[in-house]
C-alpha atoms as a PDB file:
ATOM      1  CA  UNK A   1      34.415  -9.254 -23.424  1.00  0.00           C
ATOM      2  CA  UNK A   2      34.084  -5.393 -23.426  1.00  0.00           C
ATOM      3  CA  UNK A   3      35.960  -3.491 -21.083  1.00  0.00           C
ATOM      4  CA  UNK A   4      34.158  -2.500 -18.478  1.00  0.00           C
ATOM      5  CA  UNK A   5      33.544   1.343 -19.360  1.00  0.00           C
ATOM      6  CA  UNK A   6      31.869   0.037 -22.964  1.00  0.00           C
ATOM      7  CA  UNK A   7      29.874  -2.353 -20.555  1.00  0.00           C
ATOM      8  CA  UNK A   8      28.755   0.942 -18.447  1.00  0.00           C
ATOM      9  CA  UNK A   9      27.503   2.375 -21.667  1.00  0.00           C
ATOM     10  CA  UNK A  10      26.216  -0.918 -22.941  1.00  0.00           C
ATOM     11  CA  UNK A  11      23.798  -1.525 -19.836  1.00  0.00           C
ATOM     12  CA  UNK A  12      22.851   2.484 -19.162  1.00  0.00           C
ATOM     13  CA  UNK A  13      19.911   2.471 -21.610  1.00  0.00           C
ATOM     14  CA  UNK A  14      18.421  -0.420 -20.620  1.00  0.00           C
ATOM     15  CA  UNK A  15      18.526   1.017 -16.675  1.00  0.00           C
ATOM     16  CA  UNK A  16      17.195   3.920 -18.472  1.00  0.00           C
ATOM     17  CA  UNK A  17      14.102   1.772 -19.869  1.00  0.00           C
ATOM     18  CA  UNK A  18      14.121   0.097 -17.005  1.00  0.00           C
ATOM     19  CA  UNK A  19      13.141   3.030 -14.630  1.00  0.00           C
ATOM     20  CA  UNK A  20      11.177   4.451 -17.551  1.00  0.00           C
ATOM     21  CA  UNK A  21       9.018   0.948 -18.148  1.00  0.00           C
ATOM     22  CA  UNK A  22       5.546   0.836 -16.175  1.00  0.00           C
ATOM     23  CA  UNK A  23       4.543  -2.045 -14.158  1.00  0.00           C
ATOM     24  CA  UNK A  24       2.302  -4.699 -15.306  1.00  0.00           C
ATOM     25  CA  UNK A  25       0.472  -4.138 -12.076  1.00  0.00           C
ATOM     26  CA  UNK A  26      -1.799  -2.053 -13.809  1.00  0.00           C
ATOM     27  CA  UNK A  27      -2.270   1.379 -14.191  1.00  0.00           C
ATOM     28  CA  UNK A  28      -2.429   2.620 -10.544  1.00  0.00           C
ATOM     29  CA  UNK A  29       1.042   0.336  -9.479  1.00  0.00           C
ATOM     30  CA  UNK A  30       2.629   2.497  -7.482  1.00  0.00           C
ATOM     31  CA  UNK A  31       6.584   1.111  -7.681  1.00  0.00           C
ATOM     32  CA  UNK A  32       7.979   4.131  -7.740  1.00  0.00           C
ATOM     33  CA  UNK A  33       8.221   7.076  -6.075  1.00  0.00           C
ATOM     34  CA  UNK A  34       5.544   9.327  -7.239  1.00  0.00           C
ATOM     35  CA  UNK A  35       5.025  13.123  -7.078  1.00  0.00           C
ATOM     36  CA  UNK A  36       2.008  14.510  -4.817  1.00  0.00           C
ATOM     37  CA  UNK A  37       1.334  17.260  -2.620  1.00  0.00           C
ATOM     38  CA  UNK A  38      -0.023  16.984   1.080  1.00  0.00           C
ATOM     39  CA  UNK A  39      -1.439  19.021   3.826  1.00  0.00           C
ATOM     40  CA  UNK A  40      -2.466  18.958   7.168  1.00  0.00           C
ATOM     41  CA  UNK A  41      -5.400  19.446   9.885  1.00  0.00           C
ATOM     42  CA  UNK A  42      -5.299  20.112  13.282  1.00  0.00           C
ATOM     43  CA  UNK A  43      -6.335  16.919  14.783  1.00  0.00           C
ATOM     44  CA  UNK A  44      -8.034  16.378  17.809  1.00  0.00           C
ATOM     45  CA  UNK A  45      -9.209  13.399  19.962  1.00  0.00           C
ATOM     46  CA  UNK A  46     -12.703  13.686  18.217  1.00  0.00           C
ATOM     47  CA  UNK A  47     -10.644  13.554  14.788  1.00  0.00           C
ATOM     48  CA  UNK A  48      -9.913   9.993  15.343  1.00  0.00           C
ATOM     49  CA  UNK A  49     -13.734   8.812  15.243  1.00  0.00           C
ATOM     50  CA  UNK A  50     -15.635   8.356  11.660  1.00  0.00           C
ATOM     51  CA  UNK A  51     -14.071   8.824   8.634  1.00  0.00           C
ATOM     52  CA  UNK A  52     -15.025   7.490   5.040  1.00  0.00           C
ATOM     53  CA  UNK A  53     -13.672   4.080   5.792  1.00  0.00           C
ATOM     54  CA  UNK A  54     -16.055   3.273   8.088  1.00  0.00           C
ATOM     55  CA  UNK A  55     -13.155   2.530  10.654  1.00  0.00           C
ATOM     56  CA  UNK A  56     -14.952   4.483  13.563  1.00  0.00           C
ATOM     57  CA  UNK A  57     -12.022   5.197  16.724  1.00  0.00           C
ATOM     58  CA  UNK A  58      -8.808   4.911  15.158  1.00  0.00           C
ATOM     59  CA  UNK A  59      -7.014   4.704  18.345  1.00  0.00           C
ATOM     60  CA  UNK A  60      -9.413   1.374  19.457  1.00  0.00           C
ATOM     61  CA  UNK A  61      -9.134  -0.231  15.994  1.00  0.00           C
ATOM     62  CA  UNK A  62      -5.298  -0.332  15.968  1.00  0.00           C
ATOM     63  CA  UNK A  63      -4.337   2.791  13.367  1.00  0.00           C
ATOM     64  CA  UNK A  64      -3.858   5.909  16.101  1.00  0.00           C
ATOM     65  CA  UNK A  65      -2.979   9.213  14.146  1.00  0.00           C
ATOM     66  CA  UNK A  66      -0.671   7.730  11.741  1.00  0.00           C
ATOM     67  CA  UNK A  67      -3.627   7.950   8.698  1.00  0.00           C
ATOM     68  CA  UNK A  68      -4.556   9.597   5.559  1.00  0.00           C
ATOM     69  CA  UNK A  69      -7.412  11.018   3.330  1.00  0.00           C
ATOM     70  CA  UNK A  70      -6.376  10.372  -0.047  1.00  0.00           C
ATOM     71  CA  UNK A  71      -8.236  12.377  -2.830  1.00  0.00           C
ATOM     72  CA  UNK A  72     -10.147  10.894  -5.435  1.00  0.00           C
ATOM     73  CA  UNK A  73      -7.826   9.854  -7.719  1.00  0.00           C
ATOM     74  CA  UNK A  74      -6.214   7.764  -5.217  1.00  0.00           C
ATOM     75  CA  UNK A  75      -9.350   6.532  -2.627  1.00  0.00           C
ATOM     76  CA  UNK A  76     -11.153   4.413  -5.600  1.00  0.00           C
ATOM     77  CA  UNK A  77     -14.319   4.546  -4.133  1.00  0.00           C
ATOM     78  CA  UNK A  78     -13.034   3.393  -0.626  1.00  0.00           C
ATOM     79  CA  UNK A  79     -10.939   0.124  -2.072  1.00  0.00           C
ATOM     80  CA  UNK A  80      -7.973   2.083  -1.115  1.00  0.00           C
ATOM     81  CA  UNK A  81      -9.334   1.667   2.813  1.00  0.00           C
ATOM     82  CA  UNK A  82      -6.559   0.022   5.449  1.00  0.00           C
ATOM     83  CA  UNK A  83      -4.170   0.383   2.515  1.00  0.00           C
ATOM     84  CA  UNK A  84      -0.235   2.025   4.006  1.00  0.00           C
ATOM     85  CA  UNK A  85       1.714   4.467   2.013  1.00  0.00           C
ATOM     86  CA  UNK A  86       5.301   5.198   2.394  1.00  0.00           C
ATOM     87  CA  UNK A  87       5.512   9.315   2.015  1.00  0.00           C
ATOM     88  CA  UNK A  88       8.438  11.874   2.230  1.00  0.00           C
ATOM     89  CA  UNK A  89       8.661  15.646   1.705  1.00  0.00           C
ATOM     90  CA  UNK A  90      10.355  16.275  -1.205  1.00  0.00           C
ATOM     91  CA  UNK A  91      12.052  19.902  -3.021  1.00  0.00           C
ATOM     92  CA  UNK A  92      11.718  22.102   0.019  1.00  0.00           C
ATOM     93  CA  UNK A  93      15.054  22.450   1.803  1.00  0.00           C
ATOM     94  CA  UNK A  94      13.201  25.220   4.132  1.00  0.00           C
ATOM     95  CA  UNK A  95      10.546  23.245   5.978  1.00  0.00           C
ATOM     96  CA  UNK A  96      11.079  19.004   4.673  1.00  0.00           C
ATOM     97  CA  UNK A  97      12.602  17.264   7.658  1.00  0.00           C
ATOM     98  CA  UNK A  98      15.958  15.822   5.883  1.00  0.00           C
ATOM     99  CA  UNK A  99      15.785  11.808   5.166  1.00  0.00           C
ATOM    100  CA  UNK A 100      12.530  11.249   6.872  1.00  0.00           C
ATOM    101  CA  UNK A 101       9.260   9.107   5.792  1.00  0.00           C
ATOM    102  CA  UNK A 102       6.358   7.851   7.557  1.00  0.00           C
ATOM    103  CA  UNK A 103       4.123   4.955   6.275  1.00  0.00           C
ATOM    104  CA  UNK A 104       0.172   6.390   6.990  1.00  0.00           C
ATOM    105  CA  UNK A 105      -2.850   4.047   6.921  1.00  0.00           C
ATOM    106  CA  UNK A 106      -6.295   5.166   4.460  1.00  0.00           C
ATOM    107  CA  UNK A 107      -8.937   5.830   6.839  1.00  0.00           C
ATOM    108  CA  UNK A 108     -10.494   8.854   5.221  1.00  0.00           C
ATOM    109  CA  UNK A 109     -11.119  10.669   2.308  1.00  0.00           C
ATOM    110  CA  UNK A 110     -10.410  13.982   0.966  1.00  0.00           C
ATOM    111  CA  UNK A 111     -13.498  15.703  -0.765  1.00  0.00           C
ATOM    112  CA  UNK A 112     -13.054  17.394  -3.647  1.00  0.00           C
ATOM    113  CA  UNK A 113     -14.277  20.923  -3.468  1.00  0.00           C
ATOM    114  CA  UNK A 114     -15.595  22.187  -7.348  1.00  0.00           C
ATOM    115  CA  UNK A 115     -15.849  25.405  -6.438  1.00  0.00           C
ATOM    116  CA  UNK A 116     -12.534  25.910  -6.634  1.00  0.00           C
ATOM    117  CA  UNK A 117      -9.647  25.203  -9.449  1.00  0.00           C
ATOM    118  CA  UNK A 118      -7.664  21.828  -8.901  1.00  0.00           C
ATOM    119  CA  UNK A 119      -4.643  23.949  -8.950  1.00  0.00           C
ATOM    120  CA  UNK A 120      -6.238  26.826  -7.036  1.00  0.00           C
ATOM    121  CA  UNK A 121      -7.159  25.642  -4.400  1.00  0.00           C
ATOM    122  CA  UNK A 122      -8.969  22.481  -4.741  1.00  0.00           C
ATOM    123  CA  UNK A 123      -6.398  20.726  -3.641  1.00  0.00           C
ATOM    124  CA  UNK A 124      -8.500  17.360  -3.288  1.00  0.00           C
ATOM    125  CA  UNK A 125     -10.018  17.653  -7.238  1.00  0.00           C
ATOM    126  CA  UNK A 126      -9.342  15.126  -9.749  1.00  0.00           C
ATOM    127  CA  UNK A 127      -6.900  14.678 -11.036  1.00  0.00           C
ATOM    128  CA  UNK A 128      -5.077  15.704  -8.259  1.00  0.00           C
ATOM    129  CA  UNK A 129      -2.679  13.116  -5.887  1.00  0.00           C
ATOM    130  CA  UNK A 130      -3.495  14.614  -2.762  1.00  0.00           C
ATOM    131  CA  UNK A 131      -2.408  13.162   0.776  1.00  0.00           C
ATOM    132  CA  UNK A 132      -4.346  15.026   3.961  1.00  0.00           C
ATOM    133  CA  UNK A 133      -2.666  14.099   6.882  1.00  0.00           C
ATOM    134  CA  UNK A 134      -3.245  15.127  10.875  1.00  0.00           C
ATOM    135  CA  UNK A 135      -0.922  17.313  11.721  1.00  0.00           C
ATOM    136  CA  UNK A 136       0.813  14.896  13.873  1.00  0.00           C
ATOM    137  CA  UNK A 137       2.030  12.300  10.720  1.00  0.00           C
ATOM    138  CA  UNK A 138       2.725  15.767   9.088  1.00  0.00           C
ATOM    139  CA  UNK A 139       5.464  16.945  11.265  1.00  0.00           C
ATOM    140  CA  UNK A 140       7.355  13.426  11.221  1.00  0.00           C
ATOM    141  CA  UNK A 141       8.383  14.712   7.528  1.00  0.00           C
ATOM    142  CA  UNK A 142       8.129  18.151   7.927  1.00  0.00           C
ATOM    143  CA  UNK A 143       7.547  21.481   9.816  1.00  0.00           C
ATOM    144  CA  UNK A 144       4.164  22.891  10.257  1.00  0.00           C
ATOM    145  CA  UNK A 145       4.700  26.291   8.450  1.00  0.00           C
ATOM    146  CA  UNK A 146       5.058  24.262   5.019  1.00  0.00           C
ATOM    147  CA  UNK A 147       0.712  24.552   4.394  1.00  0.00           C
ATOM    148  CA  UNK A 148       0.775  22.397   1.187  1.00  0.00           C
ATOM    149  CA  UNK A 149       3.852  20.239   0.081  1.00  0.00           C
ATOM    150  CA  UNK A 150       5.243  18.626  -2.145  1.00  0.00           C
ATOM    151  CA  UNK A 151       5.584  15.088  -1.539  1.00  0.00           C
ATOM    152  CA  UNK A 152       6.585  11.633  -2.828  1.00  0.00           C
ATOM    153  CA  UNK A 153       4.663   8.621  -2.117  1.00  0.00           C
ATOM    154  CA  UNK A 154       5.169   4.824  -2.996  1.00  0.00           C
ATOM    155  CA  UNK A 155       2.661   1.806  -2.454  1.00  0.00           C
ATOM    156  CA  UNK A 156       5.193  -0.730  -3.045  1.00  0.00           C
ATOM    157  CA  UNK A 157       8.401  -1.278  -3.941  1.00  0.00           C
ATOM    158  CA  UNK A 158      10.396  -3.093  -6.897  1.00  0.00           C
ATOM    159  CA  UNK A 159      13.030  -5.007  -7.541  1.00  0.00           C
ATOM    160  CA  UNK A 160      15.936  -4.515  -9.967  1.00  0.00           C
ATOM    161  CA  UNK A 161      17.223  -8.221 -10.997  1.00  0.00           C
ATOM    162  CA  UNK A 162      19.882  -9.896 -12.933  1.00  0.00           C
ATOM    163  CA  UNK A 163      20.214 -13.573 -13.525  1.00  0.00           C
ATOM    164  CA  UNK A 164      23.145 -15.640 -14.298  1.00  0.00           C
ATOM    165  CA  UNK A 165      21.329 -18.212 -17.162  1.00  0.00           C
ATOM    166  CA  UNK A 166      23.564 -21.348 -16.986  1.00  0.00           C
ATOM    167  CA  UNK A 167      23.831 -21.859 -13.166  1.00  0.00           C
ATOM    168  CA  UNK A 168      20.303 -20.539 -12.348  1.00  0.00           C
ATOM    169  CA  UNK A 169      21.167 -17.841  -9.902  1.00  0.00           C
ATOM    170  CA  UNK A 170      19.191 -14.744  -9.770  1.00  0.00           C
ATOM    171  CA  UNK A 171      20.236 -11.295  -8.210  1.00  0.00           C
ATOM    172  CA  UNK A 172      17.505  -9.127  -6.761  1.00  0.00           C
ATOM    173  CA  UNK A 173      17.907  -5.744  -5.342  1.00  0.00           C
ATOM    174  CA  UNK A 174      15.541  -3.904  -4.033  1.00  0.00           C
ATOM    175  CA  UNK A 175      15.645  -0.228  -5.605  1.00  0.00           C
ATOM    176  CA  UNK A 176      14.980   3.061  -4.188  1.00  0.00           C
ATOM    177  CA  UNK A 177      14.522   4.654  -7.686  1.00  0.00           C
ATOM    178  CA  UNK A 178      17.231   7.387  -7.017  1.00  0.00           C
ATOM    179  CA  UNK A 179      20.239   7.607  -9.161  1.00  0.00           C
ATOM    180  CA  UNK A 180      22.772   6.919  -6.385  1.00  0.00           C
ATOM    181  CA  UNK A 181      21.283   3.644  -5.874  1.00  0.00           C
ATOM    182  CA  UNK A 182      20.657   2.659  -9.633  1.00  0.00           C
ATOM    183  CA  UNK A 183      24.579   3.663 -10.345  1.00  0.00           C
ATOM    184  CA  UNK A 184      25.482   1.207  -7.312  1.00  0.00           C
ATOM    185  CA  UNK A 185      23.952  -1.309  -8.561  1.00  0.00           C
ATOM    186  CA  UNK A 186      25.229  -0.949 -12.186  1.00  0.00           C
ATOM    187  CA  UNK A 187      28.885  -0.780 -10.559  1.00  0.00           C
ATOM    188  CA  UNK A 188      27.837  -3.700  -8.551  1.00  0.00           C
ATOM    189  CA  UNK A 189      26.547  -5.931 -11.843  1.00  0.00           C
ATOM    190  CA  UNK A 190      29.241  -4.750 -13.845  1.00  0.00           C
ATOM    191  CA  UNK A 191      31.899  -6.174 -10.979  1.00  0.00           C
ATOM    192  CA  UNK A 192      29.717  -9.285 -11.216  1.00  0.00           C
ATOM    193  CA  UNK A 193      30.348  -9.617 -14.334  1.00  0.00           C
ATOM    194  CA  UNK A 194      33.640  -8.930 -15.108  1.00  0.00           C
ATOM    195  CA  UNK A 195      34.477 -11.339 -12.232  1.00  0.00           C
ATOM    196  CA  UNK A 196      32.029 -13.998 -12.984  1.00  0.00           C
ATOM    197  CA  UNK A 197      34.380 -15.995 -15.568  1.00  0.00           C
ATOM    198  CA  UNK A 198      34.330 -16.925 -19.123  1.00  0.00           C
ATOM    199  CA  UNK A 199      31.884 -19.814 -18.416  1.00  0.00           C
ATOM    200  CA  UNK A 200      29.059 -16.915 -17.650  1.00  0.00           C
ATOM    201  CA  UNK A 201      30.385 -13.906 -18.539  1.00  0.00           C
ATOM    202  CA  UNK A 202      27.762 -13.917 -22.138  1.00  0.00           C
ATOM    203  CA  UNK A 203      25.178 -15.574 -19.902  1.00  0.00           C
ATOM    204  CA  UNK A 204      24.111 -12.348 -17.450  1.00  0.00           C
ATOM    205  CA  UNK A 205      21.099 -10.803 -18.708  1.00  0.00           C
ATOM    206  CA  UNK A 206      18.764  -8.161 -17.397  1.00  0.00           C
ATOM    207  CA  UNK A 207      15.268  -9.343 -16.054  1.00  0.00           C
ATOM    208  CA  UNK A 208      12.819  -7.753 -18.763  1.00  0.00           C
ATOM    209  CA  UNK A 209      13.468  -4.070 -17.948  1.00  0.00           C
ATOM    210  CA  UNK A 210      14.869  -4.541 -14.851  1.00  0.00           C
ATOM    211  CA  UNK A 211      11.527  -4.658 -13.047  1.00  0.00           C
ATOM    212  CA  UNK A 212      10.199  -7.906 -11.649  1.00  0.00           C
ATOM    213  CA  UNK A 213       6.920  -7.798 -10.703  1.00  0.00           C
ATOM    214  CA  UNK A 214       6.650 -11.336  -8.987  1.00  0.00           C
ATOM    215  CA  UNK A 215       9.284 -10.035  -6.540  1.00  0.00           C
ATOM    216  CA  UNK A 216       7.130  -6.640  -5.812  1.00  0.00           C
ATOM    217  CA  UNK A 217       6.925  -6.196  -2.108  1.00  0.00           C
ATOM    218  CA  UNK A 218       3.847  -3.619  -0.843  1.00  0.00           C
ATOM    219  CA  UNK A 219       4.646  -0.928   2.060  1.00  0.00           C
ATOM    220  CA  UNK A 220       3.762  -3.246   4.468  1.00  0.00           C
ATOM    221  CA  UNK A 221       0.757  -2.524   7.351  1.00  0.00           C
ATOM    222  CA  UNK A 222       2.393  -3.349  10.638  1.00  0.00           C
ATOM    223  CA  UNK A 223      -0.296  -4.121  13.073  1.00  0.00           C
ATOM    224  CA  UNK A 224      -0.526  -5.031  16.922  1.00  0.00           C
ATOM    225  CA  UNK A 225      -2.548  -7.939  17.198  1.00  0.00           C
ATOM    226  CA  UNK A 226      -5.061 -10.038  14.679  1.00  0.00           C
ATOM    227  CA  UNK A 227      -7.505  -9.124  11.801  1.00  0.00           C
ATOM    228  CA  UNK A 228     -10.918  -7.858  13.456  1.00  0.00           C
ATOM    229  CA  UNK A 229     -14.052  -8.574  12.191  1.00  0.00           C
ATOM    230  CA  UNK A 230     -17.018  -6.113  13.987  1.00  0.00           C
ATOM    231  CA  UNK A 231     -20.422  -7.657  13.446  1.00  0.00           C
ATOM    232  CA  UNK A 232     -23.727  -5.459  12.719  1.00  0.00           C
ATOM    233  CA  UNK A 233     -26.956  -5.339  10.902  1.00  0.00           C
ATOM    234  CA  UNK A 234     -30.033  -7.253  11.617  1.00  0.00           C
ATOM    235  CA  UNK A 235     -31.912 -10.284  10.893  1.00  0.00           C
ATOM    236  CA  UNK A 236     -31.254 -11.132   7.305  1.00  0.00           C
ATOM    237  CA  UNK A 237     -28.600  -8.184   6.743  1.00  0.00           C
ATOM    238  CA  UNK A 238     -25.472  -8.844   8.194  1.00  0.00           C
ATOM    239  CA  UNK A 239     -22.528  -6.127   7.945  1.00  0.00           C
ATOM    240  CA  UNK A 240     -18.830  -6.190   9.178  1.00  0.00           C
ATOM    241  CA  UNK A 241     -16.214  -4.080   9.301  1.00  0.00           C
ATOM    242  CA  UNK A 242     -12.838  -5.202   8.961  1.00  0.00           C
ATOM    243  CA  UNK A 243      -9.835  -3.131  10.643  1.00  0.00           C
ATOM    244  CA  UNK A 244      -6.446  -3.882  11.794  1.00  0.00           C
ATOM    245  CA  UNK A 245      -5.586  -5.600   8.760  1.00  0.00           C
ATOM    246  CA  UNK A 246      -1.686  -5.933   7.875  1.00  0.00           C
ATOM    247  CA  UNK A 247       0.478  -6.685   5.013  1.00  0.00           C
ATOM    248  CA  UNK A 248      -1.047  -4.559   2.041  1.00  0.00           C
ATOM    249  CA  UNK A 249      -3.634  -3.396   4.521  1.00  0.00           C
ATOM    250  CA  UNK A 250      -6.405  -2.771   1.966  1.00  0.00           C
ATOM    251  CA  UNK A 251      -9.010  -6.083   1.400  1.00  0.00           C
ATOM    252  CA  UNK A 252     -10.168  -5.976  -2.276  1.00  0.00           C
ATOM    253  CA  UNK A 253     -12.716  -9.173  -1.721  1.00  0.00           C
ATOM    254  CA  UNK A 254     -14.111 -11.072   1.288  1.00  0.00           C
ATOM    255  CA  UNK A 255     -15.591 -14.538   1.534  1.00  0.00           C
ATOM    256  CA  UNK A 256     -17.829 -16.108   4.410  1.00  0.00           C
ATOM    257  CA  UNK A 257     -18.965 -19.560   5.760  1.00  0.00           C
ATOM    258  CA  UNK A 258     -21.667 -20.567   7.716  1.00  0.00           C
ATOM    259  CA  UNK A 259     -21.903 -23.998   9.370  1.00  0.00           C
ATOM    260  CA  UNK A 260     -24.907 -24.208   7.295  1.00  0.00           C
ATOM    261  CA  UNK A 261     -23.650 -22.612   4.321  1.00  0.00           C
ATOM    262  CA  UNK A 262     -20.619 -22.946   1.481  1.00  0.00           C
ATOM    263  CA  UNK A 263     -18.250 -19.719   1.235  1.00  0.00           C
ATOM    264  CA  UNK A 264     -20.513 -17.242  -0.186  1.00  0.00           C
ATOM    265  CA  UNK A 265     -18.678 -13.887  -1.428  1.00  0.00           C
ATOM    266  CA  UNK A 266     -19.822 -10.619   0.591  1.00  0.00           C
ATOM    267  CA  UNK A 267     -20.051  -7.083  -0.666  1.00  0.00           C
ATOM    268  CA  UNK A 268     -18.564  -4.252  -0.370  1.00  0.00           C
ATOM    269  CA  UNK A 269     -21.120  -1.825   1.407  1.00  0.00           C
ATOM    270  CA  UNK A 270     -18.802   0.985   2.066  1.00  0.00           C
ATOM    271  CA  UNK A 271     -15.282   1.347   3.060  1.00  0.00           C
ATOM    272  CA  UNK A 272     -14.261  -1.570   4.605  1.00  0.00           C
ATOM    273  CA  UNK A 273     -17.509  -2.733   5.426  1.00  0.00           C
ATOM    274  CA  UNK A 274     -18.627  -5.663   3.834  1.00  0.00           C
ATOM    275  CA  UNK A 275     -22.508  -6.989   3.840  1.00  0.00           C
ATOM    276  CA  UNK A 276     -24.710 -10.285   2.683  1.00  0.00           C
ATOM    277  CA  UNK A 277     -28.140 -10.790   2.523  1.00  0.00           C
ATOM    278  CA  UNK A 278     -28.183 -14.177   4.627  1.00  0.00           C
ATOM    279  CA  UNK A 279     -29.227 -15.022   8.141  1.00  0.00           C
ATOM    280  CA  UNK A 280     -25.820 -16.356   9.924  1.00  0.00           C
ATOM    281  CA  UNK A 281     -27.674 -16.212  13.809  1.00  0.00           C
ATOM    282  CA  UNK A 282     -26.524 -19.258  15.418  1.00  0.00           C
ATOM    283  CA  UNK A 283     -23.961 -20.477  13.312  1.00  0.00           C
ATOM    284  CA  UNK A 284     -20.113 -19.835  13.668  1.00  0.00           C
ATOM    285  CA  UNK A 285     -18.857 -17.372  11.231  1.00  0.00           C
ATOM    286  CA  UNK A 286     -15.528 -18.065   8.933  1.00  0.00           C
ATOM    287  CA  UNK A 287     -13.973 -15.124   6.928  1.00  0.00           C
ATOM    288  CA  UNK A 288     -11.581 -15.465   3.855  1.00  0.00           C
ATOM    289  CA  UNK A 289     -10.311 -12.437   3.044  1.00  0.00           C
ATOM    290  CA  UNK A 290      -7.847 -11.283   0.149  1.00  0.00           C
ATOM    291  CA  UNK A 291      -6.102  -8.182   0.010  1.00  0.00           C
ATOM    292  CA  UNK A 292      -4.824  -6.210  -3.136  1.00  0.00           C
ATOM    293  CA  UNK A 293      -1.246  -7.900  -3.450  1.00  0.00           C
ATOM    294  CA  UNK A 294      -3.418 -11.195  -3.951  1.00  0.00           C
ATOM    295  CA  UNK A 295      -2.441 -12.354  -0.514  1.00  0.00           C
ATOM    296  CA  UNK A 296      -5.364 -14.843   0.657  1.00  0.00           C
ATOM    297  CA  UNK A 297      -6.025 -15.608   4.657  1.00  0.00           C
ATOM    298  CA  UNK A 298      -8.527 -17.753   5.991  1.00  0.00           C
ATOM    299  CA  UNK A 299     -10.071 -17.325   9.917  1.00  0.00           C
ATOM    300  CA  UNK A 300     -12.221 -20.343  10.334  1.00  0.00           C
ATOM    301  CA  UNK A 301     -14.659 -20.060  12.938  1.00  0.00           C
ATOM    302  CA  UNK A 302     -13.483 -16.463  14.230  1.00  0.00           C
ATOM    303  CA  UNK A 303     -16.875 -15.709  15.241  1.00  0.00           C
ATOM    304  CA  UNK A 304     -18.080 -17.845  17.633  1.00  0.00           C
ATOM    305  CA  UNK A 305     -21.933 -19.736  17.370  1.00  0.00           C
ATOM    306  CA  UNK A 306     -23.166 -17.185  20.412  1.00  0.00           C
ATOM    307  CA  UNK A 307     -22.105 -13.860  18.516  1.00  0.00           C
ATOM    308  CA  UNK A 308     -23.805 -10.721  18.813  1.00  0.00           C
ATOM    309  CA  UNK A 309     -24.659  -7.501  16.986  1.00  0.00           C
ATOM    310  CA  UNK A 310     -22.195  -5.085  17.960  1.00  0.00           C
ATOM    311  CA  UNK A 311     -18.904  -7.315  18.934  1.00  0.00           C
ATOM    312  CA  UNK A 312     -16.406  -7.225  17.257  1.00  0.00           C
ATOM    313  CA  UNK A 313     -13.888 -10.662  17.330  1.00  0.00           C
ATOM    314  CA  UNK A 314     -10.180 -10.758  16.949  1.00  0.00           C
ATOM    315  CA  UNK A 315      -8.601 -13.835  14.357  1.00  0.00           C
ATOM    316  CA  UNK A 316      -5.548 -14.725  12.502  1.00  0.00           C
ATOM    317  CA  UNK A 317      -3.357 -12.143  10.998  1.00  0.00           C
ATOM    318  CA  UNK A 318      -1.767 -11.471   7.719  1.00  0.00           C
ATOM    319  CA  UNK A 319       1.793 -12.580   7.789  1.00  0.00           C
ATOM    320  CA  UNK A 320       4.485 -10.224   6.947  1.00  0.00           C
END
């Protein structure tokens, strides 16, 4: 066995690779930190009805001012609706609020504006990351006079891992992506090691590249309450918006049930309103709904046989 210096050096590059190594999430996996810049508006009362998401009054469906319009490389077309990121001013000792973050809801977008440069002004043009928050989520992270900032953001976050081979045991720690907490964890599986006896000692191997992404965990959505499903349309066009939704927040496909009827998959009309071409009136309506961590819940019969246009009905939630 090495001593444990030659094991520090051993085990740096592949932490190294490890940070380095992109998810298999796909290409917009957000388990790191990741650079952006954000802003703010002056928000008002009447700033907390519309929006792209088709979410209507924030306050009454469960998301107050705590929200964001995301730009267009993050919003994908309104999939990125009810979805929470975890965001913290970064590089500006002058105005950032020291150790501070906020988790903010999608309810909005942020429109590009071609007139102007991406990096002159368009602050909201591909490819930009832009966050546009009201100005009361801004100040939790920093002070008003900042105009644009730079931020970090993270939708989720990962795991480092090591598992002991012949008794089965895995390690995970979840990792904040800055050096002090990779080195702790180094000294920590180098101690583990060293103590671990002859019988393992050859046996502890990194996980991959030190990410796991079975163990990812998403900034989670805390919510007051159940999922809501808000009923419109009319006759053979039914819509519904779906708000208040927790865990990952952001519902990437949505099944319904009749009494009369198998699950039949909806569409996504805009936001997080969902439609079908089917006439539901009379029936009891059942919802499955899965959001983008892959996270499937099922409200049977959460809207009763006497709905009506315009109501919207409370049912299970997401658990945490």
């Amino acid at each position: 066995m090495p001593p444990p210096l030659l094991l520090v050096l051993f085990l740096l590059p592949a932490l190294a690779a490890g940070h380095q190594h992109p998810s298999t999430y796909g290409s917009s996996a957000l388990s790191e930190w990741r650079s952006a810049k954000a802003s703010y508006y002056a928000a008002d009362p009447e700033d907390a009805i519309g929006g792209a998401c088709g979410f209507g009054d924030l306050g009454k469906h469960g998301y107050g001012m705590a929200t964001v319009g995301l730009s267009t490389a993050l919003f994908e077309r309104g999939a990125a609706c009810g979805g929470c990121y975890e965001v913290k001013c970064v590089e500006d000792l002058k105005y950032c609020l020291p150790g501070t973050s906020i988790v903010v809801t999608t309810t909005n977008f942020c429109a590009p504006n071609y007139g102007l440069p991406a990096d002159a002004g368009g602050v909201c043009n591909p490819p930009n990351h832009h966050f546009l928050l009201p100005i009361q989520a801004f100040e939790k992270i920093a002070l008003w006079k900042a105009g644009v900032m730079p931020i970090q953001y993270r939708r989720y976050v990962g795991f480092l891992a090591a598992s002991v081979a012949d008794t089965s045991v895995s390690l995970y720690f979840t990792l904040d992506v800055m050096l002090d907490l990779r080195i702790s964890f180094l000294i920590f599986l180098i101690h583990f090691v060293w103590n671990c006896g002859s019988a393992c000692r050859a046996r502890v191997a990194l996980v991959g590249t030190m990410w796991d992404p079975k163990k990812a965990e998403f900034v989670k959505c805390l919510r007051e309450g159940g999922v809501r499903f808000s009923v419109s349309g009319r006759s053979f066009f039914l819509t519904v918006l779906i708000s208040n939704v927790g865990g990952a927040g952001d519902v990437r496909s949505v099944k319904i049930k009749g009494t009369e009827s198998g699950w039949l998959s909806m569409g996504r009309n805009w936001g997080q309103i969902w439609h079908i071409n089917a006439d539901f009136k009379g029936q009891p309506l059942s919802f499955e709904l899965t959001s983008s961590d892959g996270t499937t819940l099922t409200n049977f019969n959460v809207v009763p046989k006497e709905w009506e246009w315009g109501k919207t009905y409370t049912g299970k939630q997401f658990l945490l």
